[in-house]
C-alpha atoms as a PDB file:
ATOM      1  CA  UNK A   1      -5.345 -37.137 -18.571  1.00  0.00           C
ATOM      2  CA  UNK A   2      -3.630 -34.029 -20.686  1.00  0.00           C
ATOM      3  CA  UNK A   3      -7.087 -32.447 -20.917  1.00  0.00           C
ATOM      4  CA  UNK A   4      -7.280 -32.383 -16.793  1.00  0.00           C
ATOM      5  CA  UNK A   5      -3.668 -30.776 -17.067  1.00  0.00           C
ATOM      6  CA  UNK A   6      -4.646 -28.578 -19.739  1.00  0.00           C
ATOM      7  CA  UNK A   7      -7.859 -27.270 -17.781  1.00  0.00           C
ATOM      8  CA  UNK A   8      -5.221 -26.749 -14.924  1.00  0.00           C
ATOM      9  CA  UNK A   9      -2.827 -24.433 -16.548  1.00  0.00           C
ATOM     10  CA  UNK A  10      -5.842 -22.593 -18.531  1.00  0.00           C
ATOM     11  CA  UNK A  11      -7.434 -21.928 -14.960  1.00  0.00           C
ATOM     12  CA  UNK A  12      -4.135 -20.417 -13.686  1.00  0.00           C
ATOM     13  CA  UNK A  13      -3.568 -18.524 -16.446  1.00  0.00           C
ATOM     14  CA  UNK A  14      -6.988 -16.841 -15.890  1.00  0.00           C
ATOM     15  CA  UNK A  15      -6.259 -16.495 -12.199  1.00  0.00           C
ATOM     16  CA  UNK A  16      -3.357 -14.569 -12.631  1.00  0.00           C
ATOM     17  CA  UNK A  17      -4.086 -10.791 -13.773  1.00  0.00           C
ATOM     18  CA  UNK A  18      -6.701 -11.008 -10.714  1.00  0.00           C
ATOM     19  CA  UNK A  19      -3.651 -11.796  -8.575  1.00  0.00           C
ATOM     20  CA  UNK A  20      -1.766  -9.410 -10.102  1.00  0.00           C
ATOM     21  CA  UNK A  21      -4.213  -6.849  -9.135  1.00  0.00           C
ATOM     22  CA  UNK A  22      -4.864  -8.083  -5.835  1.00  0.00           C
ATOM     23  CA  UNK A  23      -0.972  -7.211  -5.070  1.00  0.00           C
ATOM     24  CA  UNK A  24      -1.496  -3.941  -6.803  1.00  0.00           C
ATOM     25  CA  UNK A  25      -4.063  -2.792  -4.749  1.00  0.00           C
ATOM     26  CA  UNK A  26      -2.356  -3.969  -1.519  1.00  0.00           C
ATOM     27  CA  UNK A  27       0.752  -2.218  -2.601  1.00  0.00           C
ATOM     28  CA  UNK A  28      -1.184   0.725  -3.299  1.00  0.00           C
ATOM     29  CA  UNK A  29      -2.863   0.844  -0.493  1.00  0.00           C
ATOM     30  CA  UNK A  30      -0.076   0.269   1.915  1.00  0.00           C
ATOM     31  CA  UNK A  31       1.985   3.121   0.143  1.00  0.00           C
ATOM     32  CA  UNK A  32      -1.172   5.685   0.938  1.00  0.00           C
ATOM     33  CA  UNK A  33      -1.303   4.697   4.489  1.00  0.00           C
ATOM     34  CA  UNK A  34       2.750   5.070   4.689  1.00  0.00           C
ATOM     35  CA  UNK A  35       2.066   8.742   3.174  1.00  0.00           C
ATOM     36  CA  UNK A  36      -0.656   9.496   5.619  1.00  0.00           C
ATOM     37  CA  UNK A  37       1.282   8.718   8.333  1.00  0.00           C
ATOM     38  CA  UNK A  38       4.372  10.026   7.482  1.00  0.00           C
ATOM     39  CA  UNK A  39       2.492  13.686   6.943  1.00  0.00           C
ATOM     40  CA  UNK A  40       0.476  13.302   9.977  1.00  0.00           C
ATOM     41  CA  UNK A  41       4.393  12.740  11.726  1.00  0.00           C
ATOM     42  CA  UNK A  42       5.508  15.878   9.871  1.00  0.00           C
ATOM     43  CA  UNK A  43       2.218  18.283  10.912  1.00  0.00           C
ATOM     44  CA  UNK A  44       2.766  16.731  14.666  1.00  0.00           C
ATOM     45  CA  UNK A  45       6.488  17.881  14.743  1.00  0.00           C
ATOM     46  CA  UNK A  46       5.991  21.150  13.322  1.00  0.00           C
ATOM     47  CA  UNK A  47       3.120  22.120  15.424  1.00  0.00           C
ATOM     48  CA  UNK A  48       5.651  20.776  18.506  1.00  0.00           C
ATOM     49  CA  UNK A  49       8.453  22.967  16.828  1.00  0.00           C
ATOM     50  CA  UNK A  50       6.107  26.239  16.318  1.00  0.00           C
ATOM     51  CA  UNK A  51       5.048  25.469  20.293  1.00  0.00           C
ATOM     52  CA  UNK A  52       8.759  25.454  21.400  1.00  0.00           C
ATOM     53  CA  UNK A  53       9.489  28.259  19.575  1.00  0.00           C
ATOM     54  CA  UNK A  54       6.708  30.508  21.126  1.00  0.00           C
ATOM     55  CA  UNK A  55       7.973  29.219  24.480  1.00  0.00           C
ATOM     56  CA  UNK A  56      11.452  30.831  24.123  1.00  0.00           C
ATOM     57  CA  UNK A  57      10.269  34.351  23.023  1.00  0.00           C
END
């Protein structure tokens, strides 16, 4: 009976680091995308703000 427990703990021990990357990777990921957007947003607003600002003159 131990030896089933044993095997248990042993196989989520070993499925842990892969886990741990997994979340990495997702929170790497999902930092990139908030980057690209976030400079896409800032190139959108300044082309918008160099547009307005030709307008006036």
């Amino acid at each position: 009976m131990t030896e089933h427990f044993t095997g248990h703990n042993k196989a989520r021990l070993e499925a842990g680091p892969n886990r741990f990357f997994l979340a990495c990777a997702i929170l790497a990921l999902s930092i990139a995308f908030l980057m690209s957007a976030a400079l896409a947003g800032t190139t959108a607003f300044r082309k918008e703000w160099q547009y307005a600002s030709g307008a006036k003159i």
